[in-house]
PDB file of N, CA and C in Angstrom:
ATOM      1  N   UNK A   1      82.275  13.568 -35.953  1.00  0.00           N
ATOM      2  CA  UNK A   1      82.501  13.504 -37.385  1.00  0.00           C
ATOM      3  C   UNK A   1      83.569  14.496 -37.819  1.00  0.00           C
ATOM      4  N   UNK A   2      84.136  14.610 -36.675  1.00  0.00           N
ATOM      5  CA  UNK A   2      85.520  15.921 -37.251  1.00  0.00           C
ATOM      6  C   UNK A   2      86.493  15.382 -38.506  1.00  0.00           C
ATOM      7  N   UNK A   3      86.773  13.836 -38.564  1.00  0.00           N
ATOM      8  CA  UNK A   3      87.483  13.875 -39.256  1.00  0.00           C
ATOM      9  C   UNK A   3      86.972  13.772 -40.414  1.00  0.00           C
ATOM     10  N   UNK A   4      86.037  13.562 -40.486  1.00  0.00           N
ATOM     11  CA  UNK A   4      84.863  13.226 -42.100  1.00  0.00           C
ATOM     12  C   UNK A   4      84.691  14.283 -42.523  1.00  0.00           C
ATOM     13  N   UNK A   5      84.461  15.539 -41.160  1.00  0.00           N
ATOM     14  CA  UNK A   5      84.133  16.904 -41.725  1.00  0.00           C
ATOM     15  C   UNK A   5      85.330  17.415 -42.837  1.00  0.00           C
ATOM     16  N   UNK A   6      86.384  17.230 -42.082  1.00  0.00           N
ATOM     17  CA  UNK A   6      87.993  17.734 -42.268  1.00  0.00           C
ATOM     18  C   UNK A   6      88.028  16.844 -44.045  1.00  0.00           C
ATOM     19  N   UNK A   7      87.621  15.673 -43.936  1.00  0.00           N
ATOM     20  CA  UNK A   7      88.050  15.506 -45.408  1.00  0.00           C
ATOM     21  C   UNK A   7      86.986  15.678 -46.502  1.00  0.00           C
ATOM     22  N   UNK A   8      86.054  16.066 -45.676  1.00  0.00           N
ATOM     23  CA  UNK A   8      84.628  16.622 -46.764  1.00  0.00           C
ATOM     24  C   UNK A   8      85.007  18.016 -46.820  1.00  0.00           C
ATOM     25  N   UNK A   9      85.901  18.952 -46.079  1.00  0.00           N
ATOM     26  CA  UNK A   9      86.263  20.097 -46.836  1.00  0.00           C
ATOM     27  C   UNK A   9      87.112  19.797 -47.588  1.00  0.00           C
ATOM     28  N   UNK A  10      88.016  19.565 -47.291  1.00  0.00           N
ATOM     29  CA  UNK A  10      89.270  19.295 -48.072  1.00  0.00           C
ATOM     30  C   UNK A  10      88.995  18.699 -49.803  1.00  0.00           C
ATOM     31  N   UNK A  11      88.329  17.712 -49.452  1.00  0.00           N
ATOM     32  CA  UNK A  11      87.799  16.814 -50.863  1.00  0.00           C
ATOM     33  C   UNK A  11      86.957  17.087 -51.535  1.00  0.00           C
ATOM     34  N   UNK A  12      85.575  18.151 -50.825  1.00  0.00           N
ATOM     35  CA  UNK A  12      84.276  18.124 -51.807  1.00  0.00           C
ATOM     36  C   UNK A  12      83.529  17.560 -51.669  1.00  0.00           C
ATOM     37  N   UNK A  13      83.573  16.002 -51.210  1.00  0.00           N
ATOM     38  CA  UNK A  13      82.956  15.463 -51.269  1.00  0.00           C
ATOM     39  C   UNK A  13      81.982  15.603 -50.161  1.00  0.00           C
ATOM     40  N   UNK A  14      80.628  14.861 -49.929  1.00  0.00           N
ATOM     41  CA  UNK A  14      79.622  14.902 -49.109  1.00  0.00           C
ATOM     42  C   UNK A  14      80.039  14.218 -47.918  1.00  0.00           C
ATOM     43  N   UNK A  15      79.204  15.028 -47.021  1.00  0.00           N
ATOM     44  CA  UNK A  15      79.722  13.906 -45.424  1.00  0.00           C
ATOM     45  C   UNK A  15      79.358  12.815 -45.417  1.00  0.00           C
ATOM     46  N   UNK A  16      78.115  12.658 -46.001  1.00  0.00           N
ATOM     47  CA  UNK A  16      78.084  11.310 -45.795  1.00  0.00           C
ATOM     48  C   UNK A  16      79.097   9.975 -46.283  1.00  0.00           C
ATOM     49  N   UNK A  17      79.302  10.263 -47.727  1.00  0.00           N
ATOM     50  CA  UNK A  17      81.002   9.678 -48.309  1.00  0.00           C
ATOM     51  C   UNK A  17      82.336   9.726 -47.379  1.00  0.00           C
ATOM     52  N   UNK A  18      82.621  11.088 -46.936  1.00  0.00           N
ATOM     53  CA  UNK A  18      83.553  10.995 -46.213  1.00  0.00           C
ATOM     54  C   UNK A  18      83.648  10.409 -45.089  1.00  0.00           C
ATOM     55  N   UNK A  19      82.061  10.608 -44.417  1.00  0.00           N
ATOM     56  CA  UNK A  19      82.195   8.908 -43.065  1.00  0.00           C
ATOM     57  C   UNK A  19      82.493   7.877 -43.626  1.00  0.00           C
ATOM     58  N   UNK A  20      82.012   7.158 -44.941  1.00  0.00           N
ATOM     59  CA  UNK A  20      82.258   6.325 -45.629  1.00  0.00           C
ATOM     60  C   UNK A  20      83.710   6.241 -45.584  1.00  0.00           C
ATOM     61  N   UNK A  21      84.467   6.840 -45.851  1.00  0.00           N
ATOM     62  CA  UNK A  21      86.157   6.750 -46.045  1.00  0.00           C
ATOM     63  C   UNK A  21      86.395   6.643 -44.428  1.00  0.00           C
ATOM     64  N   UNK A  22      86.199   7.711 -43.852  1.00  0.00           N
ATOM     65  CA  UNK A  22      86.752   7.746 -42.713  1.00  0.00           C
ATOM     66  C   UNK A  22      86.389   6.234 -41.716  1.00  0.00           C
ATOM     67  N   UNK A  23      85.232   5.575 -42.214  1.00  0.00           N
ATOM     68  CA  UNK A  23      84.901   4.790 -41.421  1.00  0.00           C
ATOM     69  C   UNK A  23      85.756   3.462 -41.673  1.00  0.00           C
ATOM     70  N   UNK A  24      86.252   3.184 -42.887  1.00  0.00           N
ATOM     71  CA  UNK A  24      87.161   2.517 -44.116  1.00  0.00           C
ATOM     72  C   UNK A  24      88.765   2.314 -43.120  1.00  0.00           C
ATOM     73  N   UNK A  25      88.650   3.635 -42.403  1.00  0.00           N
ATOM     74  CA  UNK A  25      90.468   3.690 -42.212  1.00  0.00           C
ATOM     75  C   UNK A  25      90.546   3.290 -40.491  1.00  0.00           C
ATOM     76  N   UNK A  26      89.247   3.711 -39.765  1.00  0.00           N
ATOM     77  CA  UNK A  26      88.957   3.318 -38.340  1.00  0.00           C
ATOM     78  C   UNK A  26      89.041   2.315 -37.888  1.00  0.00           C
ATOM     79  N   UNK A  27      90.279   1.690 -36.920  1.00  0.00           N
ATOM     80  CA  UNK A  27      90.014   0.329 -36.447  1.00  0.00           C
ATOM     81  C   UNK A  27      88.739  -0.172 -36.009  1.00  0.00           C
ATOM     82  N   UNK A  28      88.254  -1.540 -36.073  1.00  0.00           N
ATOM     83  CA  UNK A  28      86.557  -2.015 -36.293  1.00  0.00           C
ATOM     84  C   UNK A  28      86.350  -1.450 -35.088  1.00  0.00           C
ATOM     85  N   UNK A  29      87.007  -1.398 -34.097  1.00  0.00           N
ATOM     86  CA  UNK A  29      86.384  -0.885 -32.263  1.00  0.00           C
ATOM     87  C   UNK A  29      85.776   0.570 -32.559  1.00  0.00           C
ATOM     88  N   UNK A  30      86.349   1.238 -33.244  1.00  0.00           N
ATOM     89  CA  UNK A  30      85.774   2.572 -33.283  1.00  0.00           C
ATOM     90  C   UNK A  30      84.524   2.930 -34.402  1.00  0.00           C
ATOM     91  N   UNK A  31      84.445   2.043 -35.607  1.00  0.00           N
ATOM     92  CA  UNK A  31      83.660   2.018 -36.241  1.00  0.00           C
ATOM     93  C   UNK A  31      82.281   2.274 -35.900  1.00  0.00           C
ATOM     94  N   UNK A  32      81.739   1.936 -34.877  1.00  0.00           N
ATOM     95  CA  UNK A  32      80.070   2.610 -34.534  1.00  0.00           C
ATOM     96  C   UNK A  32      79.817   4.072 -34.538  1.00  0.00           C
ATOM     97  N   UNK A  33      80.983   4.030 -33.781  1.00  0.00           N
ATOM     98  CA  UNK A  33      81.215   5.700 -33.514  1.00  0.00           C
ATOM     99  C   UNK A  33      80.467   6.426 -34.758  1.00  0.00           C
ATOM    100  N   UNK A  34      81.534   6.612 -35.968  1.00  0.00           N
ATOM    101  CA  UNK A  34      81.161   7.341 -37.273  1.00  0.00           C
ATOM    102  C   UNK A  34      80.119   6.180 -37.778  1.00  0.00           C
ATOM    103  N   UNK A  35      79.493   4.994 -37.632  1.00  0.00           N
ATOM    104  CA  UNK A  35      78.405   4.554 -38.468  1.00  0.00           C
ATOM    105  C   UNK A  35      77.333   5.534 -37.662  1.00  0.00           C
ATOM    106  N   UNK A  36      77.498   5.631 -36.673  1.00  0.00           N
ATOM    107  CA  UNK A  36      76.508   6.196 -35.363  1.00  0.00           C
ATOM    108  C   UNK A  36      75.981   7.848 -36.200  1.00  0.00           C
ATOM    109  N   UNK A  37      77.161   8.237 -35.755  1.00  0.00           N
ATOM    110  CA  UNK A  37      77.511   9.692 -36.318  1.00  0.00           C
ATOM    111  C   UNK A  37      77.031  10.237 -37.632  1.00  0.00           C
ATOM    112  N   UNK A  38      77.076   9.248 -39.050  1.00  0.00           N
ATOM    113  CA  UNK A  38      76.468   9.375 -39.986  1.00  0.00           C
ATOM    114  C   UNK A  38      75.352   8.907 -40.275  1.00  0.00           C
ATOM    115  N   UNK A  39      74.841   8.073 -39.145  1.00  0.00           N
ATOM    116  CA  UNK A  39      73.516   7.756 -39.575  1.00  0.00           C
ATOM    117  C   UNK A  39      72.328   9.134 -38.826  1.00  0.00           C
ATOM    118  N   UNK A  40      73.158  10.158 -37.685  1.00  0.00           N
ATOM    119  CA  UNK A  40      72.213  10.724 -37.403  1.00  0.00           C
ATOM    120  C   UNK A  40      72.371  11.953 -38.359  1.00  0.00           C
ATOM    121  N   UNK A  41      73.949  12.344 -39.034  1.00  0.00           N
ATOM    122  CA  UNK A  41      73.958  13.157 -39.973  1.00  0.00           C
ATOM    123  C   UNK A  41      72.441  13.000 -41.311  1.00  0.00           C
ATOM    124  N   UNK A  42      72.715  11.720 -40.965  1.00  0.00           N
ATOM    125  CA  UNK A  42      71.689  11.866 -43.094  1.00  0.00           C
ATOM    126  C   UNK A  42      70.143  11.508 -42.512  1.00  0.00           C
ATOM    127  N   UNK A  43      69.782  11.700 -41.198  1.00  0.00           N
ATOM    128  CA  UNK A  43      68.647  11.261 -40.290  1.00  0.00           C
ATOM    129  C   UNK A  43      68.051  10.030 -40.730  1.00  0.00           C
ATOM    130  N   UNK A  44      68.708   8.917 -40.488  1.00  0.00           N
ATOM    131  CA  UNK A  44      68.456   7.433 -40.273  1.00  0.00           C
ATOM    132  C   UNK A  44      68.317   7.341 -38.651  1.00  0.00           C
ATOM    133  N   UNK A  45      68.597   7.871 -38.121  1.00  0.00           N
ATOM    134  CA  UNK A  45      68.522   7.896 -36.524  1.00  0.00           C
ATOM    135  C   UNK A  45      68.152   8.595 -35.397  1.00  0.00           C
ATOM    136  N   UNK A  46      67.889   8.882 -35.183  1.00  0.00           N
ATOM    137  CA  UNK A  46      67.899   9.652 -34.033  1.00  0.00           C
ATOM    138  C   UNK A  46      69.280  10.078 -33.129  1.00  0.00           C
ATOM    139  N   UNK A  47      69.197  11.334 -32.324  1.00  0.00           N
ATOM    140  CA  UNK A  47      70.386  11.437 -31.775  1.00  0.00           C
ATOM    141  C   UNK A  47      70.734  10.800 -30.237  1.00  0.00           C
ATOM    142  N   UNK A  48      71.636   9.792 -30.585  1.00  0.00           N
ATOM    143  CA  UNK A  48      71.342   9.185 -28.613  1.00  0.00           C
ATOM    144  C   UNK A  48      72.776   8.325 -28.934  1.00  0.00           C
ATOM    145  N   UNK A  49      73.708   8.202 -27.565  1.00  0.00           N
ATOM    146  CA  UNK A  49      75.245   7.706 -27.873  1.00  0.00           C
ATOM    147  C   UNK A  49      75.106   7.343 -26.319  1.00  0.00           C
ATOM    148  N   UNK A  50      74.117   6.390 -25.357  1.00  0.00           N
ATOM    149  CA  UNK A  50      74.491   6.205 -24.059  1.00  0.00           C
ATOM    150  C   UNK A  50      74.737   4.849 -24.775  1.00  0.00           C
ATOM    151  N   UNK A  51      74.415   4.033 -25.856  1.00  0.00           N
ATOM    152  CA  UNK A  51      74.895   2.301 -25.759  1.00  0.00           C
ATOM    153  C   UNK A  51      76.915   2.497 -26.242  1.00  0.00           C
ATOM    154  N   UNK A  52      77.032   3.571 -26.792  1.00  0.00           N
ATOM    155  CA  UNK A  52      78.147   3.608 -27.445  1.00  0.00           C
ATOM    156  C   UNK A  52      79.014   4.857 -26.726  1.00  0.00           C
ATOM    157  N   UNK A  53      78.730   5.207 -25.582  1.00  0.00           N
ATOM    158  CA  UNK A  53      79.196   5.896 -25.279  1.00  0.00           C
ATOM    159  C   UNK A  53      80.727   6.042 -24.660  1.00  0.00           C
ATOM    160  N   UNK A  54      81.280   4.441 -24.279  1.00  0.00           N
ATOM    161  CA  UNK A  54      82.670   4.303 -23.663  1.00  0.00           C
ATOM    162  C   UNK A  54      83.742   4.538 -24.918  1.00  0.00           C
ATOM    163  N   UNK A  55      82.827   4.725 -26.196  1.00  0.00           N
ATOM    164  CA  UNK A  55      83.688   4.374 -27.273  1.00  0.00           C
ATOM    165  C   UNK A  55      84.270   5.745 -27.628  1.00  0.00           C
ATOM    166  N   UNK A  56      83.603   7.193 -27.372  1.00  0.00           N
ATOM    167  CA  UNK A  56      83.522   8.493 -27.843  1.00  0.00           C
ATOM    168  C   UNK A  56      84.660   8.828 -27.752  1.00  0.00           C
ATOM    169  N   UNK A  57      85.464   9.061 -26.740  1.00  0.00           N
ATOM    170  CA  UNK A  57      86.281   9.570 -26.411  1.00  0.00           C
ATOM    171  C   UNK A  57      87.649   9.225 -26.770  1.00  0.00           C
ATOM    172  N   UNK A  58      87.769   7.458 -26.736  1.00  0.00           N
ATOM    173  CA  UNK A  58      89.115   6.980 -27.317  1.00  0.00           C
ATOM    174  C   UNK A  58      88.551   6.954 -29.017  1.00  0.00           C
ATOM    175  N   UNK A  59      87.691   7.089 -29.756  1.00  0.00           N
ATOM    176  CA  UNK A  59      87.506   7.380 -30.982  1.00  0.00           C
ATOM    177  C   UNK A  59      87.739   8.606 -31.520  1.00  0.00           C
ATOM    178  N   UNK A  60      87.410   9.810 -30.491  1.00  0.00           N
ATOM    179  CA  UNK A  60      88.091  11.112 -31.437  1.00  0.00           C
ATOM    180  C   UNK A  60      89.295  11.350 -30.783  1.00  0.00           C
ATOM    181  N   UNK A  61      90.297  10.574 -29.698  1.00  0.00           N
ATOM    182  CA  UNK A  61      91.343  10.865 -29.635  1.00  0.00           C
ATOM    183  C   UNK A  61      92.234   9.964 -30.413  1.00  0.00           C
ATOM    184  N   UNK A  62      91.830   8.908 -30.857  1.00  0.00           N
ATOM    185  CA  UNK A  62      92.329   7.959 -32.323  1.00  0.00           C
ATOM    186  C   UNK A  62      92.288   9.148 -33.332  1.00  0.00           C
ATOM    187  N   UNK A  63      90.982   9.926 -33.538  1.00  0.00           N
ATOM    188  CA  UNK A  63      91.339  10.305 -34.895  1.00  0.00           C
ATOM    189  C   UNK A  63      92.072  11.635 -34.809  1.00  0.00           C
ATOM    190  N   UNK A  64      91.851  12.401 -33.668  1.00  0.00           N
ATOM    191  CA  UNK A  64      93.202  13.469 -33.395  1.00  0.00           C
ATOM    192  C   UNK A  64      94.250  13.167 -33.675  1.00  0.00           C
ATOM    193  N   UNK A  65      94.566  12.257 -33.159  1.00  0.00           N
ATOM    194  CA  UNK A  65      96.191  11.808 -33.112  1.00  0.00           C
ATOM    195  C   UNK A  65      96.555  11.498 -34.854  1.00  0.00           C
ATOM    196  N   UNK A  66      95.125  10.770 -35.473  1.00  0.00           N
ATOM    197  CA  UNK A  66      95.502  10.499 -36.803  1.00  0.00           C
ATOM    198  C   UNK A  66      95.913  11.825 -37.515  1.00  0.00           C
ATOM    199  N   UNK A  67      94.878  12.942 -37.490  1.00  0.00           N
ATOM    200  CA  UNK A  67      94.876  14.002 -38.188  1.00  0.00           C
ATOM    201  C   UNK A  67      96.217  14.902 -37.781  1.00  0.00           C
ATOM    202  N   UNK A  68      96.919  14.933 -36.738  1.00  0.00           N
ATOM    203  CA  UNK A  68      97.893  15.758 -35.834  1.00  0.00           C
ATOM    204  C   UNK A  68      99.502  15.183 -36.348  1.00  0.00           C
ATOM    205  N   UNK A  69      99.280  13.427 -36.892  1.00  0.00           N
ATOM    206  CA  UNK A  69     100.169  12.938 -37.463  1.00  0.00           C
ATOM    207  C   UNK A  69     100.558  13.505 -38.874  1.00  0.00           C
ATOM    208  N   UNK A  70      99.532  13.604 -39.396  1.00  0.00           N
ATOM    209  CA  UNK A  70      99.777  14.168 -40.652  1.00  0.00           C
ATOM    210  C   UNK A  70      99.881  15.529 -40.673  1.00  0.00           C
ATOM    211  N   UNK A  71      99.343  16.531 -39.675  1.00  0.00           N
ATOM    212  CA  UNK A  71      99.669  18.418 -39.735  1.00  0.00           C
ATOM    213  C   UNK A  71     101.028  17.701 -39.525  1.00  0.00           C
ATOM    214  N   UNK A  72     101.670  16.846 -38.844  1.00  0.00           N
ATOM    215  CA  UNK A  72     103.407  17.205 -38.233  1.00  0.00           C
ATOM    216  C   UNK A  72     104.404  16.766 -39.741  1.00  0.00           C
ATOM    217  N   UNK A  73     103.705  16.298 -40.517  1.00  0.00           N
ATOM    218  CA  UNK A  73     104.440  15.879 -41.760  1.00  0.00           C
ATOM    219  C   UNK A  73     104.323  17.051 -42.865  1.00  0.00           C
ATOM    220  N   UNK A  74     103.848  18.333 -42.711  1.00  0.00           N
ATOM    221  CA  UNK A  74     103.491  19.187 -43.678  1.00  0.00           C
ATOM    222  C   UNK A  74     104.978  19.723 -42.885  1.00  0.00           C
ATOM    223  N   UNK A  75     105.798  20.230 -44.209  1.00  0.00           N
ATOM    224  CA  UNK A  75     106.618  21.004 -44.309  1.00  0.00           C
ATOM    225  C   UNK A  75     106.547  22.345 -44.701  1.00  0.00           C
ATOM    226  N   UNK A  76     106.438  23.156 -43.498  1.00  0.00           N
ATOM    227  CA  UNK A  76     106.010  24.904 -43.873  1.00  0.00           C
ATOM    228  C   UNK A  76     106.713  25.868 -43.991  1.00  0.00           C
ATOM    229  N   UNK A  77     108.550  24.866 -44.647  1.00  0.00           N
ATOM    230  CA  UNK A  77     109.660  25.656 -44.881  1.00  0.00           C
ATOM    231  C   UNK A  77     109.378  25.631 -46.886  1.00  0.00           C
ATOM    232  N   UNK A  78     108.539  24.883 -47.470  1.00  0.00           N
ATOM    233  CA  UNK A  78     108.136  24.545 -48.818  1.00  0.00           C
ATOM    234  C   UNK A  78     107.169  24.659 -48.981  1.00  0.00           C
ATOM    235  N   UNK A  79     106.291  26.070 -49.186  1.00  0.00           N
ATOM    236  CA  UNK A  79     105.198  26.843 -49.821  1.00  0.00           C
ATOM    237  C   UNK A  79     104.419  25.681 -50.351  1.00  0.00           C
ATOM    238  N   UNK A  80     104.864  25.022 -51.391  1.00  0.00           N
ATOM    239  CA  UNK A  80     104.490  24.332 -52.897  1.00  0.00           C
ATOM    240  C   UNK A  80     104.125  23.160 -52.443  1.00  0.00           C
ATOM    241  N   UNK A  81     104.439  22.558 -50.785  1.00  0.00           N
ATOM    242  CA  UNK A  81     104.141  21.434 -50.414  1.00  0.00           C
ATOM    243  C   UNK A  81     102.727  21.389 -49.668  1.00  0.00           C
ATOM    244  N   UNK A  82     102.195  22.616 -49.208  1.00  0.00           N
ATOM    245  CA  UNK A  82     101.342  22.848 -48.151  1.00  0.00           C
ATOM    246  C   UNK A  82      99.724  22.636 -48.781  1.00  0.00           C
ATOM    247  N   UNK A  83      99.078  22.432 -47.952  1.00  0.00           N
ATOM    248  CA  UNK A  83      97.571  22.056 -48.420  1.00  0.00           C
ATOM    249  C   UNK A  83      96.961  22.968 -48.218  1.00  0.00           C
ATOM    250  N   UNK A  84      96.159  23.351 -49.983  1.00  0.00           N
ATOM    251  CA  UNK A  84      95.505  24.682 -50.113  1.00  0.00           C
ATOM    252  C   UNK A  84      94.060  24.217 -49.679  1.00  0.00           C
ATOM    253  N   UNK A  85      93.527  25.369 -48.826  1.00  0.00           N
ATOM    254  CA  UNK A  85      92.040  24.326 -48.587  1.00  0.00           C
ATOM    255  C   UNK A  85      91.367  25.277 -49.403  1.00  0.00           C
ATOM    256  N   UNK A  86      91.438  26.546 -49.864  1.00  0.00           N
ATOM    257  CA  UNK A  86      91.107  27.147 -51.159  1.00  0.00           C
ATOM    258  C   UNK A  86      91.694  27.786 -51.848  1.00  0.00           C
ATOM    259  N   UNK A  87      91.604  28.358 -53.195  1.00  0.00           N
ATOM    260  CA  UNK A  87      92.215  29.099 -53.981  1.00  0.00           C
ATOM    261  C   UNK A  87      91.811  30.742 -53.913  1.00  0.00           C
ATOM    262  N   UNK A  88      92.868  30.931 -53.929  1.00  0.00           N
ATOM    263  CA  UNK A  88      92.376  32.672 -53.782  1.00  0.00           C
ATOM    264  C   UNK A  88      91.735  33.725 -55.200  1.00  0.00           C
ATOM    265  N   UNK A  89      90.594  34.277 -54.854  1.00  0.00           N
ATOM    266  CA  UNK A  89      90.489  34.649 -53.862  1.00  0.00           C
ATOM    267  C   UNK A  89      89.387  33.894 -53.256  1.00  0.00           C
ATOM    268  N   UNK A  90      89.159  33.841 -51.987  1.00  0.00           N
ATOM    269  CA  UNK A  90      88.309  33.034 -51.616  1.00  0.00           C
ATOM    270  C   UNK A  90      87.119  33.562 -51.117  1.00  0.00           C
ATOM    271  N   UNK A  91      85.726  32.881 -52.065  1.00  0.00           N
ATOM    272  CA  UNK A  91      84.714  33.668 -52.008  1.00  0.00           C
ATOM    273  C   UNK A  91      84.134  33.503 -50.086  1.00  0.00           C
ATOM    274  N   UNK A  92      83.812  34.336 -50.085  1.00  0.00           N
ATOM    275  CA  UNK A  92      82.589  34.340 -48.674  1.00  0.00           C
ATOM    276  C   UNK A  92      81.172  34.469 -48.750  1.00  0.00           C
ATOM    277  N   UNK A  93      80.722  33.946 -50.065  1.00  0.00           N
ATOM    278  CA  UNK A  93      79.542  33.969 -50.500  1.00  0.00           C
ATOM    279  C   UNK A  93      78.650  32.403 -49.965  1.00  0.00           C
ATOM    280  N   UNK A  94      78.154  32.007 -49.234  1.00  0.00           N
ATOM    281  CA  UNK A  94      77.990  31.126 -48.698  1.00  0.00           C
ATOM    282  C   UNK A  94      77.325  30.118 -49.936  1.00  0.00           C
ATOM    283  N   UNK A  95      76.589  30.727 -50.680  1.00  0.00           N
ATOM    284  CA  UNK A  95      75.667  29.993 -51.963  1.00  0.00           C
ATOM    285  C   UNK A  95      77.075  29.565 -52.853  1.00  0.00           C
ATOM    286  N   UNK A  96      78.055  29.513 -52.600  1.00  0.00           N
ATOM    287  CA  UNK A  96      79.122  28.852 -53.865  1.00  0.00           C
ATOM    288  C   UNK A  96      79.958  27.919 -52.762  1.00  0.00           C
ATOM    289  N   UNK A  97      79.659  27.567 -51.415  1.00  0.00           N
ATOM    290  CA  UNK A  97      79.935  26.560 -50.690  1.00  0.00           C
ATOM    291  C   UNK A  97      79.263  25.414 -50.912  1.00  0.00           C
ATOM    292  N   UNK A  98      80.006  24.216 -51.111  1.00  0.00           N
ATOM    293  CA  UNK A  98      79.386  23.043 -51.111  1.00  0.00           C
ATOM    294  C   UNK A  98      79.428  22.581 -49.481  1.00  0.00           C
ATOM    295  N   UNK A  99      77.852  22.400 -49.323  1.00  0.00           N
ATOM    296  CA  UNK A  99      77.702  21.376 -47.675  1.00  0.00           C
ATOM    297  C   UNK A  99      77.665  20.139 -47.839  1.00  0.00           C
TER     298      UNK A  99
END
């Protein structure tokens, strides 16, 4: 769920939504993967990946490559372009984190 994680920080939003998106953008072959993944996140399931297991590996190297496409498009010669993942200052108070 790295990449669901990655846009549930980024966005706010809940993991479970962000599998929702992330699962939205996944070619259908990889799709179990994150239905898999979020169903044991919100415990609809149990944890077990031997029926789906040939799928693991070319599914988080699909979504590496997705996420690695887009770090290579951030321009870090333009401050004003870069993605703030918080505003400063940034608390370390764990109770003002949304999970």
């Amino acid at each position: 769920m790295l990449l669901s994680q990655l846009f549930h920080f980024l966005g706010g939003t809940s993991k479970p939504a962000a599998a929702d998106w992330v699962m939205n953008q996944l070619p259908e072959i990889y799709q179990p993967v994150m239905k898999r993944a979020k169903s044991i996140c919100i415990g609809v399931e149990n944890e077990y990946w031997e029926d789906i297991e040939v799928l693991i590996k070319s599914c988080a190297d699909f979504m590496a490559d997705k996420i690695n496409e887009q770090i290579s498009l951030v321009n870090f010669d333009e401050p004003d372009k870069l993605i703030k993942l918080a505003e400063e200052p940034f608390s370390r108070d764990p109770s003002l984190r949304s999970e």
